[in-house]
N, C-alpha and C. Protein backbone atom coordinates (compact mmCIF):
# COMPACT_ATOMS: atom_id res chain seq x y z
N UNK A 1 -68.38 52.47 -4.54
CA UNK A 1 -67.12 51.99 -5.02
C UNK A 1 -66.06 53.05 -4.75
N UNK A 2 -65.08 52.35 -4.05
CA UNK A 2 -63.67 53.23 -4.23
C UNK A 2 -62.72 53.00 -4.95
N UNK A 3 -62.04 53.80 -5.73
CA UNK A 3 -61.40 53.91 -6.83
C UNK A 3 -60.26 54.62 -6.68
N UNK A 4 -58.87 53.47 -6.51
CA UNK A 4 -57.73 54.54 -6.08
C UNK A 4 -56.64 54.22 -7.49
N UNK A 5 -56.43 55.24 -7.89
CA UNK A 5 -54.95 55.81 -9.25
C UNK A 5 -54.13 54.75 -8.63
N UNK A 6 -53.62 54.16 -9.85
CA UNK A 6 -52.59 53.12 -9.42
C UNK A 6 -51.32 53.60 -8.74
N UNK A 7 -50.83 54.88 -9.07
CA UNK A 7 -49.95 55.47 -9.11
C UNK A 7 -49.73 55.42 -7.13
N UNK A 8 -51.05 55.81 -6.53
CA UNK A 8 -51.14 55.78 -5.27
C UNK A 8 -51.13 54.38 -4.62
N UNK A 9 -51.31 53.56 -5.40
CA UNK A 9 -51.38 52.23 -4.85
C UNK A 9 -50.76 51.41 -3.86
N UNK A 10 -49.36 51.89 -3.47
CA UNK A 10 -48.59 51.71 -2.82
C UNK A 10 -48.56 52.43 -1.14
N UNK A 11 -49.20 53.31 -1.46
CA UNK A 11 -49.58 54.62 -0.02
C UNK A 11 -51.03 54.06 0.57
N UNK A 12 -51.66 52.96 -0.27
CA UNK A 12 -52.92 53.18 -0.15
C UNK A 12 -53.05 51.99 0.87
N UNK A 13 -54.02 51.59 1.98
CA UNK A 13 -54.29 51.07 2.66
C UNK A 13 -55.67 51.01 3.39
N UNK A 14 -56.36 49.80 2.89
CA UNK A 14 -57.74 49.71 3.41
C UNK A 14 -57.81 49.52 4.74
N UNK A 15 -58.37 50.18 5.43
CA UNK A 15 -58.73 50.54 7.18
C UNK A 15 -59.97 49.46 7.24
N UNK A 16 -61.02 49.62 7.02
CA UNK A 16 -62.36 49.36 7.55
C UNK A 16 -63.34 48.76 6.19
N UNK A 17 -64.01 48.16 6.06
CA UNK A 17 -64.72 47.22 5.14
C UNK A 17 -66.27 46.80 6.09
N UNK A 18 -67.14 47.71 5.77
CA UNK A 18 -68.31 46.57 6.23
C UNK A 18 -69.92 47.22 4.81
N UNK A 19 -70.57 46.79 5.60
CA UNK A 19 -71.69 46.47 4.29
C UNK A 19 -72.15 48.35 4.03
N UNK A 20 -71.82 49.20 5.01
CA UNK A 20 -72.37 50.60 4.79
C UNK A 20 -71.02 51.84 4.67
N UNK A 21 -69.95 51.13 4.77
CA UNK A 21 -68.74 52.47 4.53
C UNK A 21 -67.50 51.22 4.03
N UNK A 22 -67.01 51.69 3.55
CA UNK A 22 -65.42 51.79 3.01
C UNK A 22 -64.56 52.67 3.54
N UNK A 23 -63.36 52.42 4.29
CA UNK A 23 -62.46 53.71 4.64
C UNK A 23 -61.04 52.96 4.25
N UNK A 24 -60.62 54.47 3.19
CA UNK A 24 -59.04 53.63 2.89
C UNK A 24 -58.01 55.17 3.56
N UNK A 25 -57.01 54.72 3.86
CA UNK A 25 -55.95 55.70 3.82
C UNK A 25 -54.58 55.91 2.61
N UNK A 26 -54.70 57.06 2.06
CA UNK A 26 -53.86 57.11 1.20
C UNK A 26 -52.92 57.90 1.48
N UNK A 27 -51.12 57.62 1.73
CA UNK A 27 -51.05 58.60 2.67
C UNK A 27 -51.18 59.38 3.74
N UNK A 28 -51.90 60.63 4.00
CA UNK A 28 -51.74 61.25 4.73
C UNK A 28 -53.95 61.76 5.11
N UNK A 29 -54.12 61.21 3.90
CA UNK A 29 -55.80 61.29 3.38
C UNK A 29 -56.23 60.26 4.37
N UNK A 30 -57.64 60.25 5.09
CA UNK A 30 -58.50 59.20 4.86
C UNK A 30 -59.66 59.49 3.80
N UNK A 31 -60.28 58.26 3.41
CA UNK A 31 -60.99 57.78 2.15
C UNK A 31 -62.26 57.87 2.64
N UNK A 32 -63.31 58.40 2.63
CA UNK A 32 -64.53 57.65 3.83
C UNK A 32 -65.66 57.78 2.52
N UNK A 33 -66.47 56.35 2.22
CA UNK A 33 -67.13 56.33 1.19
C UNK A 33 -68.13 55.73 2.00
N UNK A 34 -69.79 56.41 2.35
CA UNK A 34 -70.21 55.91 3.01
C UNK A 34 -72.12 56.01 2.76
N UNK A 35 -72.53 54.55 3.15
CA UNK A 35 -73.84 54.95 2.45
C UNK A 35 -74.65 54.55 3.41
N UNK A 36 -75.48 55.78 3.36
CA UNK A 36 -76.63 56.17 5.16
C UNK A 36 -78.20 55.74 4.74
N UNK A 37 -78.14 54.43 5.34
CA UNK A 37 -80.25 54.08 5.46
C UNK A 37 -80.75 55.00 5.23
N UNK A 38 -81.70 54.70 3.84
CA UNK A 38 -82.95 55.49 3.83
C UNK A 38 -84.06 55.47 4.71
N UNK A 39 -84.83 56.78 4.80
CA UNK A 39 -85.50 56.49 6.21
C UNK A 39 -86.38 55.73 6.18
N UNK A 40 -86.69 54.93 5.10
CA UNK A 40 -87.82 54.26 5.64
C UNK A 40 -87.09 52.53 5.68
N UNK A 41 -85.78 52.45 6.14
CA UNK A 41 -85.36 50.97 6.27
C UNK A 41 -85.43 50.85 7.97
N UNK A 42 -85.39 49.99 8.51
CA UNK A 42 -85.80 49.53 9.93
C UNK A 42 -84.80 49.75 10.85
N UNK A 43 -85.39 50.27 11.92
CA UNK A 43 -84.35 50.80 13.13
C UNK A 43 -83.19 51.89 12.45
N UNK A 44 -83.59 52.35 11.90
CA UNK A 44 -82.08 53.53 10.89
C UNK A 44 -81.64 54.20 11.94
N UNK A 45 -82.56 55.07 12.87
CA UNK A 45 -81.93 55.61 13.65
C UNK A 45 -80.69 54.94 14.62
N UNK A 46 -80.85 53.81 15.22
CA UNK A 46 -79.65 53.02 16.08
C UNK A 46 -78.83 52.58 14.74
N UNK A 47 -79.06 52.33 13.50
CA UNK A 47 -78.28 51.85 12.47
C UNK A 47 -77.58 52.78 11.83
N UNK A 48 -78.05 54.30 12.08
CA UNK A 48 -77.13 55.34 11.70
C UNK A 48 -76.05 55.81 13.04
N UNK A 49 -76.70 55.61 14.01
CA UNK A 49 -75.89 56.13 15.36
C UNK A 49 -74.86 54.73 15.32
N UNK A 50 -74.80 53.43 15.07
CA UNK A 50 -74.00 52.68 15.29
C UNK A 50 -72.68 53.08 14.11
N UNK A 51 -73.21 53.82 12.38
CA UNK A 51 -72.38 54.02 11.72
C UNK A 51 -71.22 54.87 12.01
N UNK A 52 -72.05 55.86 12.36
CA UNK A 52 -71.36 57.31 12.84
C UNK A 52 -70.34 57.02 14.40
N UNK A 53 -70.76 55.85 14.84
CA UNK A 53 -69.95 56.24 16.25
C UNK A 53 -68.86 54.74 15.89
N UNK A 54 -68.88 54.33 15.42
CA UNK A 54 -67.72 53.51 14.56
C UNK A 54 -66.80 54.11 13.84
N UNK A 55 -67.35 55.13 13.07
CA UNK A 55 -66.49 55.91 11.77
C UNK A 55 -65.61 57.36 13.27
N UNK A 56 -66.62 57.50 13.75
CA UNK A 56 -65.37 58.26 14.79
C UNK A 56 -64.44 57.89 15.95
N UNK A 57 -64.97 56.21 16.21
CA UNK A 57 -63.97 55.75 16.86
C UNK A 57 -62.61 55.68 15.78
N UNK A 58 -63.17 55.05 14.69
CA UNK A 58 -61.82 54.85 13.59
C UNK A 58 -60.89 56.35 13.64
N UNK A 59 -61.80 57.15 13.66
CA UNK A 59 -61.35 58.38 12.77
C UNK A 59 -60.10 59.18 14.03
N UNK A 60 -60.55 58.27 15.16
CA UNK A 60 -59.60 58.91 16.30
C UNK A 60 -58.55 58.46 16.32
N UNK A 61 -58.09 57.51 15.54
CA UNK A 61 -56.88 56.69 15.18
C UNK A 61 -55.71 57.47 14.41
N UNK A 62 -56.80 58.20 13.68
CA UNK A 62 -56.19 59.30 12.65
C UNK A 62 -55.96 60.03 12.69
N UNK A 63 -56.17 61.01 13.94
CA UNK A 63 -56.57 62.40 14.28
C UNK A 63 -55.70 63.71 13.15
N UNK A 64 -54.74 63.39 12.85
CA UNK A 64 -53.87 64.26 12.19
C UNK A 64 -53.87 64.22 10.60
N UNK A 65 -54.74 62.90 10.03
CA UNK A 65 -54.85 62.82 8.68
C UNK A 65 -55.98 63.59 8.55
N UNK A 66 -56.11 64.05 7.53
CA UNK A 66 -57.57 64.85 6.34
C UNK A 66 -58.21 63.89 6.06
N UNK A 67 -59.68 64.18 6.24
CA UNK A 67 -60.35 63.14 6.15
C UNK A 67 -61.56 63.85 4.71
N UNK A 68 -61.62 62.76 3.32
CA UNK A 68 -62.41 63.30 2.44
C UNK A 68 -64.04 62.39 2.82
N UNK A 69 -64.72 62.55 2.57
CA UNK A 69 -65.69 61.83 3.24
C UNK A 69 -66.70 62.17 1.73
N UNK A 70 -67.14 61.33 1.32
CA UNK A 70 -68.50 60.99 0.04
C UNK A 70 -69.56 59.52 0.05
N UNK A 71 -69.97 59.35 -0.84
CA UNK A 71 -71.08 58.35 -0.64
C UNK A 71 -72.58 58.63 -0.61
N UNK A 72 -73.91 58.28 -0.41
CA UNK A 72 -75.06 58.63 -0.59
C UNK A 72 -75.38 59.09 1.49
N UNK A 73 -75.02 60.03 1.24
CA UNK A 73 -75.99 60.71 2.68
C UNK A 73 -76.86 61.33 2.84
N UNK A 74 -77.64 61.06 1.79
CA UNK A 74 -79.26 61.84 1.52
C UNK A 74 -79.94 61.21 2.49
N UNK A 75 -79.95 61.68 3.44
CA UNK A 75 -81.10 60.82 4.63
C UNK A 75 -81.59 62.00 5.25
N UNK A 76 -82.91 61.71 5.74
CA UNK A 76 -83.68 63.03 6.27
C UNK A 76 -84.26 61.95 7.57
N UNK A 77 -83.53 61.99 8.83
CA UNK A 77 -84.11 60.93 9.78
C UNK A 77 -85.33 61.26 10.82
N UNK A 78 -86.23 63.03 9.75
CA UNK A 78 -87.12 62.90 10.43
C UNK A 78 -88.50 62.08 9.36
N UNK A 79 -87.87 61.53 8.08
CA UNK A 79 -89.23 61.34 7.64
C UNK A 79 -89.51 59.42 7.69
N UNK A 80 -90.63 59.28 7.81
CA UNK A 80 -91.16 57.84 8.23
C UNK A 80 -90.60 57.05 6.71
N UNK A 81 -90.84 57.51 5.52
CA UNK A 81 -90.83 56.58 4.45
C UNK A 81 -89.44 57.54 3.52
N UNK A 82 -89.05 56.27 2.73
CA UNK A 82 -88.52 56.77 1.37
C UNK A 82 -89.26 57.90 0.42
N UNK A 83 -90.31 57.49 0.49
CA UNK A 83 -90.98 57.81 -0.54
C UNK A 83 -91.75 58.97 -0.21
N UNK A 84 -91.93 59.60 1.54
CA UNK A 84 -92.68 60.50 1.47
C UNK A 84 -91.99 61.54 1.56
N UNK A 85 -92.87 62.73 1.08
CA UNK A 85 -92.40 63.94 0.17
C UNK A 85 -93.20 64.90 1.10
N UNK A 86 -93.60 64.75 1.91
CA UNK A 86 -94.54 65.78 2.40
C UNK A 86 -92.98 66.23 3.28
């Protein structure tokens, strides 16, 4: 979830909307709220390389704004499962 102060509401402008990032611009900010396949969901690797090379085509649009970037990026894309710990 992104959560913008009303106060900014007027500066604020949603860029990009799909099922794994949110990107808003506020001002002079971009917003980047973004959540990266755990490794054990299917094909992650082409499903993380398709995220990442989307978010920097966008991001070249911007080149001169600050970009804050959050969301769940706990991904380790060398391990086979969620769950393994080894």
């Amino acid at each position: 979830m992104t959560l913008i102060s009303r106060k900014f509401s007027n500066a604020a402008k949603l860029i990009s909307v799909t099922d794994r990032y949110v990107v808003v611009v506020v001002c002079d900010v971009i917003i980047i709220n973004l959540y990266l396949p755990c490794a054990g969901s299917v094909d992650r690797l082409d499903l993380c390389e398709e995220i990442l090379d989307n978010l920097c085509l966008l991001l070249s649009e911007y080149s001169n704004y600050r970009v804050i970037l959050g969301g769940n990026l706990n991904v380790d894309l060398e391990r086979v499962s969620c769950f393994d710990v080894s």
